[in-house]
PDB file of N, CA and C in Angstrom:
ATOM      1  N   UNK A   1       2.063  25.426  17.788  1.00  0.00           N
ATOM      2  CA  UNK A   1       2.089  24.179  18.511  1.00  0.00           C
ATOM      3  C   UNK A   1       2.354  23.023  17.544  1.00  0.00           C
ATOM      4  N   UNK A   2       3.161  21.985  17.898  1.00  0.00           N
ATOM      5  CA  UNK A   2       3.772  20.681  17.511  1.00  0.00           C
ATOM      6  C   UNK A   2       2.621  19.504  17.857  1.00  0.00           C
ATOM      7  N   UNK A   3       2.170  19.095  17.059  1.00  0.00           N
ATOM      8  CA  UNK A   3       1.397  17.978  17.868  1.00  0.00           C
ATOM      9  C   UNK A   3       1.884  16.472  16.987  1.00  0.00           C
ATOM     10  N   UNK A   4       2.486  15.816  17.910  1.00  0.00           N
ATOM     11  CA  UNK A   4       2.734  14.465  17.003  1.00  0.00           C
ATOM     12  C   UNK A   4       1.952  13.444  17.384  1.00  0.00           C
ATOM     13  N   UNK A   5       1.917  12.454  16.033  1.00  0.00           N
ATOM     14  CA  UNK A   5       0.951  11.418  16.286  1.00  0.00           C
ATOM     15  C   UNK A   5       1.432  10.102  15.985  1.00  0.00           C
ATOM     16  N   UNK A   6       0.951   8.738  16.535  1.00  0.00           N
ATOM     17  CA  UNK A   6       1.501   7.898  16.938  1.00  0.00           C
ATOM     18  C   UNK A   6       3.239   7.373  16.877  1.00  0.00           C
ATOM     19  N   UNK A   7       3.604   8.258  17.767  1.00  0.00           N
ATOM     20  CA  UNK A   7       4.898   8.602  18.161  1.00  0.00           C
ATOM     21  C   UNK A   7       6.270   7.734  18.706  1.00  0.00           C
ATOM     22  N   UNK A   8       7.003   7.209  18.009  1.00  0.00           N
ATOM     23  CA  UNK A   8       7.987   6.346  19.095  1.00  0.00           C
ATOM     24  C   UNK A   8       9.239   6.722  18.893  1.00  0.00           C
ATOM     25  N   UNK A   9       9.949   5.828  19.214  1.00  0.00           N
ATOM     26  CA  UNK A   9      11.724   5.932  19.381  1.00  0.00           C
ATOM     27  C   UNK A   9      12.044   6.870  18.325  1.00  0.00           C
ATOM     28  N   UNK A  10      11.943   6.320  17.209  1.00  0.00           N
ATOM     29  CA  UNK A  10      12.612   6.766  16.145  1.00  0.00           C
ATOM     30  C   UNK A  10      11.805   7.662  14.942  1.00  0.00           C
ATOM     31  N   UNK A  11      10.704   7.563  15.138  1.00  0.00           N
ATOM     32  CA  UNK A  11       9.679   8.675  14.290  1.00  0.00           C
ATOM     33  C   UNK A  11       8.412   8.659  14.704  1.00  0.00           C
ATOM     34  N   UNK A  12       7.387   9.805  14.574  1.00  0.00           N
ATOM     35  CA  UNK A  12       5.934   9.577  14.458  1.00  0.00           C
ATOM     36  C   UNK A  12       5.162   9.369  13.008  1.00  0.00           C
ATOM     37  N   UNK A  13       4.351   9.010  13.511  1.00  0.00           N
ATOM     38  CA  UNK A  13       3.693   8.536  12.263  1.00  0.00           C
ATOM     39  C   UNK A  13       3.256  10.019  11.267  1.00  0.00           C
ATOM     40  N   UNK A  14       2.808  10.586  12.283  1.00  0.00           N
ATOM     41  CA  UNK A  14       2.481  12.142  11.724  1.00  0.00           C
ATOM     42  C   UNK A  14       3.107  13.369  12.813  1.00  0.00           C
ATOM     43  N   UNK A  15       2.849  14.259  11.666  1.00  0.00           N
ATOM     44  CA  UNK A  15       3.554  15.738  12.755  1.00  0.00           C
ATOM     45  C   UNK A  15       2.586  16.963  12.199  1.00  0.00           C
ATOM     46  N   UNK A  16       2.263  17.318  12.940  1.00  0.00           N
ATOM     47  CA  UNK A  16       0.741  18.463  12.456  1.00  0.00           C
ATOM     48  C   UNK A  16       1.594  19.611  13.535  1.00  0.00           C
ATOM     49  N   UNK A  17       1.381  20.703  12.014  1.00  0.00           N
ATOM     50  CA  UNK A  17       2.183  22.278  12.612  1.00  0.00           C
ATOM     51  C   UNK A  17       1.085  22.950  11.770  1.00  0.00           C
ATOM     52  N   UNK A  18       0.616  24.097  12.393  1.00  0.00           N
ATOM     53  CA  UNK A  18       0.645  25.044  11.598  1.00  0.00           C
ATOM     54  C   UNK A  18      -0.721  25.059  10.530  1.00  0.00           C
ATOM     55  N   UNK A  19      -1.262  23.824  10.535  1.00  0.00           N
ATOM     56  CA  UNK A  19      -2.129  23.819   9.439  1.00  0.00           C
ATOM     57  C   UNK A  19      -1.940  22.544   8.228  1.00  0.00           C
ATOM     58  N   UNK A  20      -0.262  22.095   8.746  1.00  0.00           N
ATOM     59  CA  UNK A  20      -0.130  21.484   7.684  1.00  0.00           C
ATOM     60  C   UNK A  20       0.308  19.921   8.444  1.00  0.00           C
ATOM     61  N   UNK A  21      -0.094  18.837   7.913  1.00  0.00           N
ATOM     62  CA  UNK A  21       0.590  17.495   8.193  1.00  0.00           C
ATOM     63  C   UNK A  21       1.622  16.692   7.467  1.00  0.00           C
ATOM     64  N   UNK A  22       2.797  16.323   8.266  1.00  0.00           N
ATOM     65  CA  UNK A  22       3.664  15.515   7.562  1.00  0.00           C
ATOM     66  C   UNK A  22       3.489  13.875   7.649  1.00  0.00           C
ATOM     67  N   UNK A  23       4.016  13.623   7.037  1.00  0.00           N
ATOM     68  CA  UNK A  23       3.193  11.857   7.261  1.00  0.00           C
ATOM     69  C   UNK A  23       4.407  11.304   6.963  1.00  0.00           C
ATOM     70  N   UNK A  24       4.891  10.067   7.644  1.00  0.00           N
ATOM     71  CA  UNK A  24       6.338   9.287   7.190  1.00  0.00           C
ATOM     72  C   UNK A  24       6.114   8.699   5.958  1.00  0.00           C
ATOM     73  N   UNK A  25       6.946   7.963   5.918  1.00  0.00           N
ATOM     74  CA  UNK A  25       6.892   7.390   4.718  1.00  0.00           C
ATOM     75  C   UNK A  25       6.069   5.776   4.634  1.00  0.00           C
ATOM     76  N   UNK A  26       5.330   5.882   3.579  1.00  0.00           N
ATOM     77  CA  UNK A  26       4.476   4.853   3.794  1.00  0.00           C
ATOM     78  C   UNK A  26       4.672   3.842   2.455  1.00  0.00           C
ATOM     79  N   UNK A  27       4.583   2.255   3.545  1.00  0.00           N
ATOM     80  CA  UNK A  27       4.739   1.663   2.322  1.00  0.00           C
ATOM     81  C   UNK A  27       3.670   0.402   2.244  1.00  0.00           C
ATOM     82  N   UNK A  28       3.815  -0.623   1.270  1.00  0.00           N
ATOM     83  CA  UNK A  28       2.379  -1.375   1.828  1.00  0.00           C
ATOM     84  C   UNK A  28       3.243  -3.067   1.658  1.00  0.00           C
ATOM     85  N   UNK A  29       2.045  -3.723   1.659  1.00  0.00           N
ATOM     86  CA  UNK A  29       2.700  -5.339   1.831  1.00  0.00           C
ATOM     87  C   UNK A  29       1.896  -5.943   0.012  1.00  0.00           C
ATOM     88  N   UNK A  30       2.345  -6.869  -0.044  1.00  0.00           N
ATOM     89  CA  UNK A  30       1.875  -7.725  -1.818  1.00  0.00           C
ATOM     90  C   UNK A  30       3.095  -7.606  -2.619  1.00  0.00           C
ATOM     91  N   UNK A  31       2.809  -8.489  -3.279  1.00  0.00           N
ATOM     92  CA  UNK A  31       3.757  -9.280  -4.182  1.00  0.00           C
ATOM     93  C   UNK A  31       4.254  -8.081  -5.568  1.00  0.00           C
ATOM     94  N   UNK A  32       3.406  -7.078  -5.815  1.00  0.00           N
ATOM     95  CA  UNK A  32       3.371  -6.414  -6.709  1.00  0.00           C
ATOM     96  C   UNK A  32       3.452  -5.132  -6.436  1.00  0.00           C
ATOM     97  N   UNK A  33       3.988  -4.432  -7.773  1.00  0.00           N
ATOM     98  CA  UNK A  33       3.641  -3.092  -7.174  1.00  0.00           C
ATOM     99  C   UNK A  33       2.039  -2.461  -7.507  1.00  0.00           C
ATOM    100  N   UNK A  34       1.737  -2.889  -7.958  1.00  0.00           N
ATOM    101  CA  UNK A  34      -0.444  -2.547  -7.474  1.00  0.00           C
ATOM    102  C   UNK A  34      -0.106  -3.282  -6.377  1.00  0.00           C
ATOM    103  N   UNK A  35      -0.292  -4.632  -5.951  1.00  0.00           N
ATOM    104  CA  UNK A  35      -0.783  -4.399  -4.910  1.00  0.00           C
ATOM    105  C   UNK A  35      -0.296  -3.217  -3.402  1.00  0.00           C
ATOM    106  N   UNK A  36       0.905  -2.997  -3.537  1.00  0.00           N
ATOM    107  CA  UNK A  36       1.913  -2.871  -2.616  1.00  0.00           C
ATOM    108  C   UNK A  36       1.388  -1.171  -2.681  1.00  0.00           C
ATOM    109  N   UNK A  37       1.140  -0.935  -3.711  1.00  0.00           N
ATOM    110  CA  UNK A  37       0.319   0.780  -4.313  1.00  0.00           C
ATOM    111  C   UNK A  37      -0.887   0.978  -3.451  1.00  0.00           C
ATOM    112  N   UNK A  38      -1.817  -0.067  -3.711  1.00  0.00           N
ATOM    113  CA  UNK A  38      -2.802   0.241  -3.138  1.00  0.00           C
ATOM    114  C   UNK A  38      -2.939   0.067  -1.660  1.00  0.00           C
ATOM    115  N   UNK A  39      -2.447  -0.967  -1.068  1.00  0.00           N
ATOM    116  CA  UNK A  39      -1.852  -1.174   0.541  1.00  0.00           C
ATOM    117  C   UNK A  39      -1.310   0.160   0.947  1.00  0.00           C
ATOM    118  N   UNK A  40      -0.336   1.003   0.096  1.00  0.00           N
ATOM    119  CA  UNK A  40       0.270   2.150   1.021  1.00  0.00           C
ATOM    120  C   UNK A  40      -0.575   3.180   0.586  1.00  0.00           C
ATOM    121  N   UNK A  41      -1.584   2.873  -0.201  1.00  0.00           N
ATOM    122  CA  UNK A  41      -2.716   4.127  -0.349  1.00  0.00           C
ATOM    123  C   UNK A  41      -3.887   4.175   0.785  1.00  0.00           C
ATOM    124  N   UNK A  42      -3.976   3.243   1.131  1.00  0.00           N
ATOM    125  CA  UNK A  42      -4.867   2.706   2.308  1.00  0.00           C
ATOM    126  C   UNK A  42      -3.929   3.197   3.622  1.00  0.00           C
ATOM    127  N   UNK A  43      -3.020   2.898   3.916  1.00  0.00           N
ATOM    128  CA  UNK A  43      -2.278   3.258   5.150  1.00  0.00           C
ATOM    129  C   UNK A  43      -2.565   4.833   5.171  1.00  0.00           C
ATOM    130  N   UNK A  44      -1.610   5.597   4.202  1.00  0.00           N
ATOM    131  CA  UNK A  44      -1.727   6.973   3.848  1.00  0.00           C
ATOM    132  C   UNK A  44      -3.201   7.531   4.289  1.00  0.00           C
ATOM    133  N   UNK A  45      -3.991   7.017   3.582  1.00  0.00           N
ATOM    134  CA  UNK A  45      -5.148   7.648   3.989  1.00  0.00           C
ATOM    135  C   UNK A  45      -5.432   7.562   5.049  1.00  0.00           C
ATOM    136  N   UNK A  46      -5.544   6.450   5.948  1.00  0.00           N
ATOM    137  CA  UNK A  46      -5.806   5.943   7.362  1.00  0.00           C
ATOM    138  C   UNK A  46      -5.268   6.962   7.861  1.00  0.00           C
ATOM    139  N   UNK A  47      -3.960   7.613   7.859  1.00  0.00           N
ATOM    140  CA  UNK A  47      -3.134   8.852   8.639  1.00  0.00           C
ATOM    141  C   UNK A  47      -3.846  10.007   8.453  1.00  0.00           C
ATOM    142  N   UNK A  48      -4.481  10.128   6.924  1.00  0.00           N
ATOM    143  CA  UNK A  48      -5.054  11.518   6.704  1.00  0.00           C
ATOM    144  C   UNK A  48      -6.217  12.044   7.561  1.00  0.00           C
ATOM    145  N   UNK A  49      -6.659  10.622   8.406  1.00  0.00           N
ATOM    146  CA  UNK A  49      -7.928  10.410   9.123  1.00  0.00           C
ATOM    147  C   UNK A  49      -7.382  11.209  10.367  1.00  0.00           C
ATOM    148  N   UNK A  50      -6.555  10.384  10.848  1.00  0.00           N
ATOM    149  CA  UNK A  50      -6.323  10.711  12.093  1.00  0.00           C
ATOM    150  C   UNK A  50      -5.463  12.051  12.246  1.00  0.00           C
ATOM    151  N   UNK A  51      -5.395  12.198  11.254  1.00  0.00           N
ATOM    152  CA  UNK A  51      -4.449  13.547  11.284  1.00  0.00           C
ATOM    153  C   UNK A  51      -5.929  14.792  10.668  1.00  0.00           C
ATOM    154  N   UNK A  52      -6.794  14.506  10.863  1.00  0.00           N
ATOM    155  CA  UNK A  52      -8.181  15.247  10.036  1.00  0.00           C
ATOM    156  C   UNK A  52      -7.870  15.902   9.080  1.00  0.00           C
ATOM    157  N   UNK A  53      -7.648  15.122   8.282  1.00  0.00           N
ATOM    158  CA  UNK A  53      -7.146  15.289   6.691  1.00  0.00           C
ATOM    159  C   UNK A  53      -7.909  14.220   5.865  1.00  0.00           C
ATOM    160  N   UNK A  54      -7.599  14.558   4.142  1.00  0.00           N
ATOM    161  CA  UNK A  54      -8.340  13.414   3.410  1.00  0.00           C
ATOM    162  C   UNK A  54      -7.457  13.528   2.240  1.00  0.00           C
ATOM    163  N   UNK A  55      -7.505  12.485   1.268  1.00  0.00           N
ATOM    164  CA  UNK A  55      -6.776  13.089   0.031  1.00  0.00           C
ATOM    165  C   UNK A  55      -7.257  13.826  -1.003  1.00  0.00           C
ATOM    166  N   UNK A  56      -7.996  14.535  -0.850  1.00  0.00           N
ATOM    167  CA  UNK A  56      -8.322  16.075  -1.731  1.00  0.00           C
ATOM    168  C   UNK A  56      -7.773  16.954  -0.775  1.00  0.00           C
ATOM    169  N   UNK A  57      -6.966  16.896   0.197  1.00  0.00           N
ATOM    170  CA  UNK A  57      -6.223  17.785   0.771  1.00  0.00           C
ATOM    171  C   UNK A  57      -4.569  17.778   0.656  1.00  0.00           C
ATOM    172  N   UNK A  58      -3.922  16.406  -0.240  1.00  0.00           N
ATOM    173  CA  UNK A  58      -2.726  16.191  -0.612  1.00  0.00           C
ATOM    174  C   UNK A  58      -2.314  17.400  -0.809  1.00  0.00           C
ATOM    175  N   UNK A  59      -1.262  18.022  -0.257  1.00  0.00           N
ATOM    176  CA  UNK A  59      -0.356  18.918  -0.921  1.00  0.00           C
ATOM    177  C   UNK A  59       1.150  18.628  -2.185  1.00  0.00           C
ATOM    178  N   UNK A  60       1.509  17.729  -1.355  1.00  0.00           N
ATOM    179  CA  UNK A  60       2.660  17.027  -1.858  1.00  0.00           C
ATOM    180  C   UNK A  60       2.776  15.764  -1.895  1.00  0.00           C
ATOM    181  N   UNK A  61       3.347  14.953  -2.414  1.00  0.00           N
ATOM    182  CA  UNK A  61       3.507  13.965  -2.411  1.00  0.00           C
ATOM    183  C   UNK A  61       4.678  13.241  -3.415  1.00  0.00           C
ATOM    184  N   UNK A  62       5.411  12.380  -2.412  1.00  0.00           N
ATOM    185  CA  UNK A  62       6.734  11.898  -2.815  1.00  0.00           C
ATOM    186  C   UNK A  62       6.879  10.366  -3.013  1.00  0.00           C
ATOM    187  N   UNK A  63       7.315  10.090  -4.018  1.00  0.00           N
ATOM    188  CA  UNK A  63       6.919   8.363  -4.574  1.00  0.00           C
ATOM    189  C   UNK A  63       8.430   7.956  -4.557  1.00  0.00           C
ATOM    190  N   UNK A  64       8.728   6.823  -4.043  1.00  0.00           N
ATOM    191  CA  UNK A  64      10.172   6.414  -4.348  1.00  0.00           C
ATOM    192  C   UNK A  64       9.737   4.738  -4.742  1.00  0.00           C
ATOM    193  N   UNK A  65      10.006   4.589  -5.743  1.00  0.00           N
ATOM    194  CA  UNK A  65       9.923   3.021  -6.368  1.00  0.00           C
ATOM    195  C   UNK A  65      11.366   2.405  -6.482  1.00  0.00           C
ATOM    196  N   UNK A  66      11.083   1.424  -6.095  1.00  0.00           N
ATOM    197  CA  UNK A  66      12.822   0.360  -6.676  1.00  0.00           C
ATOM    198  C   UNK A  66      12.973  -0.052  -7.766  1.00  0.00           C
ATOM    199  N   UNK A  67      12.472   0.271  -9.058  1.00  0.00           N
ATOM    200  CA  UNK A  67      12.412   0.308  -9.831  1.00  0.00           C
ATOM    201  C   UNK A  67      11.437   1.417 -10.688  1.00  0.00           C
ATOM    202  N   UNK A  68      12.011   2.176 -11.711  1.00  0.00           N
ATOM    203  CA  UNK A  68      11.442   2.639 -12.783  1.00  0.00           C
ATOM    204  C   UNK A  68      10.286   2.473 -13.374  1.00  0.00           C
ATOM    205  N   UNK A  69      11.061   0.928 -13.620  1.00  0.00           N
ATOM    206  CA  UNK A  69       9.963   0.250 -15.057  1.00  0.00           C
ATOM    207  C   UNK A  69       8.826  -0.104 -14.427  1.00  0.00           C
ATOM    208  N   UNK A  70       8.311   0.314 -12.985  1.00  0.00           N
ATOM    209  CA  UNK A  70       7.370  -0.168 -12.455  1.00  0.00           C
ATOM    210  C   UNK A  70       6.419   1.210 -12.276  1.00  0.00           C
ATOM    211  N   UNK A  71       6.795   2.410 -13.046  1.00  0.00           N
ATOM    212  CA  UNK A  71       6.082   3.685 -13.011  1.00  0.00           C
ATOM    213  C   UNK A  71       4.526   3.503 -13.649  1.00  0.00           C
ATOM    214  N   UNK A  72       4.087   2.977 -14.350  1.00  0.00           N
ATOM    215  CA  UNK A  72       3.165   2.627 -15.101  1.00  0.00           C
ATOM    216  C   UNK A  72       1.933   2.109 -14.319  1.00  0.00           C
ATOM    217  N   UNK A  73       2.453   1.246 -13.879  1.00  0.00           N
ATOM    218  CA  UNK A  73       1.815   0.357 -13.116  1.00  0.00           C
ATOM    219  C   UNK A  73       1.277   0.983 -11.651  1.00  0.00           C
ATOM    220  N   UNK A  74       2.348   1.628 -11.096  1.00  0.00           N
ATOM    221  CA  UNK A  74       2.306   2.432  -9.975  1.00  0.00           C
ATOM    222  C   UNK A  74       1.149   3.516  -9.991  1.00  0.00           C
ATOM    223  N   UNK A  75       1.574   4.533 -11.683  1.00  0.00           N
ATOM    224  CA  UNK A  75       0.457   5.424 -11.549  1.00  0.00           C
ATOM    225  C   UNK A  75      -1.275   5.146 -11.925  1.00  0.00           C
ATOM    226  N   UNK A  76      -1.420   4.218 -12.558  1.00  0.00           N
ATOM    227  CA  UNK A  76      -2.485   3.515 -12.757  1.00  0.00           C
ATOM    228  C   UNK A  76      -3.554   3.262 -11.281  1.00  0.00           C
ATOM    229  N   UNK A  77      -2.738   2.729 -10.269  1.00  0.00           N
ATOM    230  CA  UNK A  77      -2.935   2.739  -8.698  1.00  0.00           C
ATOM    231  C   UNK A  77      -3.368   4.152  -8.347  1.00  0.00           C
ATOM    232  N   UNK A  78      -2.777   5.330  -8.418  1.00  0.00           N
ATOM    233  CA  UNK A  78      -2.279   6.676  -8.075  1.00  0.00           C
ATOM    234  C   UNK A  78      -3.439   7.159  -8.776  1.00  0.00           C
ATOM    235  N   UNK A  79      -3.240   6.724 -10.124  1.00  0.00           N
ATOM    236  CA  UNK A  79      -4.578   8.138 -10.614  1.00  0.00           C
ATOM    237  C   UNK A  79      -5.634   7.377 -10.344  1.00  0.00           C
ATOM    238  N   UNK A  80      -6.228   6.233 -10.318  1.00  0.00           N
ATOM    239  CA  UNK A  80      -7.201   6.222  -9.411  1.00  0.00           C
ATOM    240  C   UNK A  80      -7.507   6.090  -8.193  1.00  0.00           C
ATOM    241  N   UNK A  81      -6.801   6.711  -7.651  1.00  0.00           N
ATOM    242  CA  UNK A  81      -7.084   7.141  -5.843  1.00  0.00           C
ATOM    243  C   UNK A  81      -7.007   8.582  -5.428  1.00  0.00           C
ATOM    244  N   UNK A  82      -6.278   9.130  -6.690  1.00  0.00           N
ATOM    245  CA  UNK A  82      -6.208  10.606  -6.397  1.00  0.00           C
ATOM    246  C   UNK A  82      -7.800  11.246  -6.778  1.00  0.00           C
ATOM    247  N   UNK A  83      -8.543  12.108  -5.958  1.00  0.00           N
ATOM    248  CA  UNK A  83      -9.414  12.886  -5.977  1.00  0.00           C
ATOM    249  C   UNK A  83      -9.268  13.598  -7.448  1.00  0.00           C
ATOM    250  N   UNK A  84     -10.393  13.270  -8.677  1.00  0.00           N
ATOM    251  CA  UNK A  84     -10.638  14.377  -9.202  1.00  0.00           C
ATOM    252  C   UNK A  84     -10.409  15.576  -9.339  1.00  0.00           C
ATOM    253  N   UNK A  85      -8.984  16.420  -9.876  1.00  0.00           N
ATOM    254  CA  UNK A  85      -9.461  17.707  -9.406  1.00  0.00           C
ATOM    255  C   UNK A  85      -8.400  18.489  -8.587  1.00  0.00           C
ATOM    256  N   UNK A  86      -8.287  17.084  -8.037  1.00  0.00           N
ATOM    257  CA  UNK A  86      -7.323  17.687  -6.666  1.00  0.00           C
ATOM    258  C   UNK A  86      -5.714  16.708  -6.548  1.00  0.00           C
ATOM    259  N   UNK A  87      -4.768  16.819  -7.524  1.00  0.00           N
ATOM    260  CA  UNK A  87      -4.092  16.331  -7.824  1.00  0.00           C
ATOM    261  C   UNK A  87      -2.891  17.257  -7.307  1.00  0.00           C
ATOM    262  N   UNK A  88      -1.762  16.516  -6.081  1.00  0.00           N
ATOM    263  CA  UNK A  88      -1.266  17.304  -5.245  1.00  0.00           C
ATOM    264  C   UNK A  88       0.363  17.935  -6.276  1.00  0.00           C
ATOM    265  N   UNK A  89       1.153  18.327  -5.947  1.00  0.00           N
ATOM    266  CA  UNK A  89       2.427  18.686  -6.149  1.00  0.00           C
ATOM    267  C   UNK A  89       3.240  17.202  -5.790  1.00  0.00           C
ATOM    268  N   UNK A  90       3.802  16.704  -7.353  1.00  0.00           N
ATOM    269  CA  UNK A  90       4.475  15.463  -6.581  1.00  0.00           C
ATOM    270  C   UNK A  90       5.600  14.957  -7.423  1.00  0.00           C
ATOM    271  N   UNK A  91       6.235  14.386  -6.811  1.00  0.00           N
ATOM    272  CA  UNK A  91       7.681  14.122  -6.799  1.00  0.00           C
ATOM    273  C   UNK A  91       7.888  12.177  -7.453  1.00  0.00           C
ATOM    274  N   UNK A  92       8.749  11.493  -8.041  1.00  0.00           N
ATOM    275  CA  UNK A  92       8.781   9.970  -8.496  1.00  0.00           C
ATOM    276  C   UNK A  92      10.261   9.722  -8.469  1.00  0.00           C
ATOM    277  N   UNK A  93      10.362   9.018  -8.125  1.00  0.00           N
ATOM    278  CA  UNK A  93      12.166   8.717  -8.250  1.00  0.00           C
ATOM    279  C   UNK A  93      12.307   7.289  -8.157  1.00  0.00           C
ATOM    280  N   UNK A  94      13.721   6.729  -8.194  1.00  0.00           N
ATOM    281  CA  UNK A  94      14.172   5.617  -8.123  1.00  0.00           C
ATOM    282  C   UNK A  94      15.105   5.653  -6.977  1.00  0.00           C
ATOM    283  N   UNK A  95      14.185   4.572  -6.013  1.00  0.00           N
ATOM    284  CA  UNK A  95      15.241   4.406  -5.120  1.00  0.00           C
ATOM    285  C   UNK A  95      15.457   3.146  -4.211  1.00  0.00           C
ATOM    286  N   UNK A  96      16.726   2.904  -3.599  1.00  0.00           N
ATOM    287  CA  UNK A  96      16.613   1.584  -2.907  1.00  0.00           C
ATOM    288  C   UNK A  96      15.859   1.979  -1.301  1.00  0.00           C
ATOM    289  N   UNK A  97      15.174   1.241  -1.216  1.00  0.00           N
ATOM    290  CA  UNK A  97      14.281   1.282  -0.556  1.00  0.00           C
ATOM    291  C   UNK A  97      14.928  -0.095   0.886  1.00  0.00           C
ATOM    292  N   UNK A  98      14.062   0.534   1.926  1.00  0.00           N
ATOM    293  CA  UNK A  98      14.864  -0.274   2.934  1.00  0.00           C
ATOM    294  C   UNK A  98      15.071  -1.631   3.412  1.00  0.00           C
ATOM    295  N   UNK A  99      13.836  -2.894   2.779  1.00  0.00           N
ATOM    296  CA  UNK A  99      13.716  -4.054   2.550  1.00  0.00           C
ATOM    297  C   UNK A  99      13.768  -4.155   0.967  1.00  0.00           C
ATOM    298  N   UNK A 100      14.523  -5.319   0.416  1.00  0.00           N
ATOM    299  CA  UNK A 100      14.669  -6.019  -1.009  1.00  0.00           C
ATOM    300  C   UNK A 100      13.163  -6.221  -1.138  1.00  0.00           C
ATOM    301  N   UNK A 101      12.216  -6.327  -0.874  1.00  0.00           N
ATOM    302  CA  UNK A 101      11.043  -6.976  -1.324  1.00  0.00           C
ATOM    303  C   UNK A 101       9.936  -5.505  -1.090  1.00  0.00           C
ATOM    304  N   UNK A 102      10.156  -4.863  -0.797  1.00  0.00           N
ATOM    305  CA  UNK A 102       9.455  -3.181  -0.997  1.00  0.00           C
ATOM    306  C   UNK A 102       9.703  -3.028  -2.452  1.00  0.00           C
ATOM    307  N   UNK A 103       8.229  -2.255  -3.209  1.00  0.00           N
ATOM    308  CA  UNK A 103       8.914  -1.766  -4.657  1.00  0.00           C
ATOM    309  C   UNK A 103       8.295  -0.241  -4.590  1.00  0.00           C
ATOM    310  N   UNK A 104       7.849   0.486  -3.304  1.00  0.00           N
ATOM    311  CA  UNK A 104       6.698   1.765  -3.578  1.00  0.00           C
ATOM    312  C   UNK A 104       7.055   1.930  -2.180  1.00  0.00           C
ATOM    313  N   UNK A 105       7.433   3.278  -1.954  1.00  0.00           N
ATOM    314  CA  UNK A 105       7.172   4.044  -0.470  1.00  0.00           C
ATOM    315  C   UNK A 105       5.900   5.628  -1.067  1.00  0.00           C
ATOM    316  N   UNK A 106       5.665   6.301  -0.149  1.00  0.00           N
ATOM    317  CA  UNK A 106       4.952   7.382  -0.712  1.00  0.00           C
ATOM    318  C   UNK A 106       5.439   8.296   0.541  1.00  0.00           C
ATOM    319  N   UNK A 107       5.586   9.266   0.256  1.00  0.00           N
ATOM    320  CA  UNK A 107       5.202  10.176   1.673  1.00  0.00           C
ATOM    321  C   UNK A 107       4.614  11.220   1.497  1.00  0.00           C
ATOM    322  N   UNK A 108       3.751  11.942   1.928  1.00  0.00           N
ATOM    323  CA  UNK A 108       2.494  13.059   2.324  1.00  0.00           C
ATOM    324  C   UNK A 108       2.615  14.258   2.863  1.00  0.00           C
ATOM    325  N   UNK A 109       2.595  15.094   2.449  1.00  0.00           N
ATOM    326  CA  UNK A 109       1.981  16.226   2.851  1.00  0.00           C
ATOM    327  C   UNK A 109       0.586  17.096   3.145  1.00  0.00           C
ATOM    328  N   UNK A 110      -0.231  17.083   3.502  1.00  0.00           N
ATOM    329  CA  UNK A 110      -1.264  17.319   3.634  1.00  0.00           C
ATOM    330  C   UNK A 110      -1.736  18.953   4.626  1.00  0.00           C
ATOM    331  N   UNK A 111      -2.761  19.298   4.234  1.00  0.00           N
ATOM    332  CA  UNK A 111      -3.279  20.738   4.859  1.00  0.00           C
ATOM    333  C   UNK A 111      -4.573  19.757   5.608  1.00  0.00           C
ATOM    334  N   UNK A 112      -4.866  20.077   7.276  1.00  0.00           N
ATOM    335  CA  UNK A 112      -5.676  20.161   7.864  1.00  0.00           C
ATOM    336  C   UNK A 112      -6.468  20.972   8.175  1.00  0.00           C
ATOM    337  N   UNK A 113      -7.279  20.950   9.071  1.00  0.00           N
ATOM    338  CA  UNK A 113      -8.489  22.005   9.556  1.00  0.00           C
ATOM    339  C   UNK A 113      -8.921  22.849   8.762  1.00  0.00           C
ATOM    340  N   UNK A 114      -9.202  24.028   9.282  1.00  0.00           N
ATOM    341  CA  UNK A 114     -10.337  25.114   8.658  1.00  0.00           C
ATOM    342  C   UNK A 114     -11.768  24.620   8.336  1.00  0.00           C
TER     343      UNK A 114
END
């Protein structure tokens, strides 16, 4: 069974198959990339909720920054929000991102239930 969650025209927010959750791509609001890090770490998680997930359940996880030189800064955000321990399979790239004023998207993979 397919179960999607807060669902519209053009994507849901989440898609739970199988055990596992996909989460769109999440990004946050601030002038910076901390702040803009920690805003889409907060969203992300908010999904992991409703999707009954948490982040010691990250499987994957995919970072696209609009810049590089902003990796530093980004993971500083990242390793302290990531669970101890439980540090998922993850991906960093450079990319243009869909508003000029975005510098961080993330997107999620996550294992539910049991």
């Amino acid at each position: 069974m397919v179960e999607r969650i807060d669902t519209a025209q053009r994507m849901s927010k989440v898609v739970k198959h199988n055990g596992v959750a996909y989460l769109c791509g999440q990004v946050g609001e601030g002038a910076t990339v901390t702040e803009q890090t920690k805003d889409c770490l907060s969203r992300v998680e908010a999904l992991l909720v409703k999707a009954g997930s948490s982040p010691d359940r990250i499987l994957q996880a995919i970072i696209w920054l609009s810049d590089m030189a902003d990796f530093d800064e980004m993971n500083a955000v990242w390793d302290a929000w990531v669970p101890a321990g439980n540090a998922p399979a993850r991906a960093c790239g450079e990319a243009r991102l869909a508003r000029d004023t975005l510098k961080v998207e993330i997107i999620v993979t996550a294992a539910y239930g049991e």
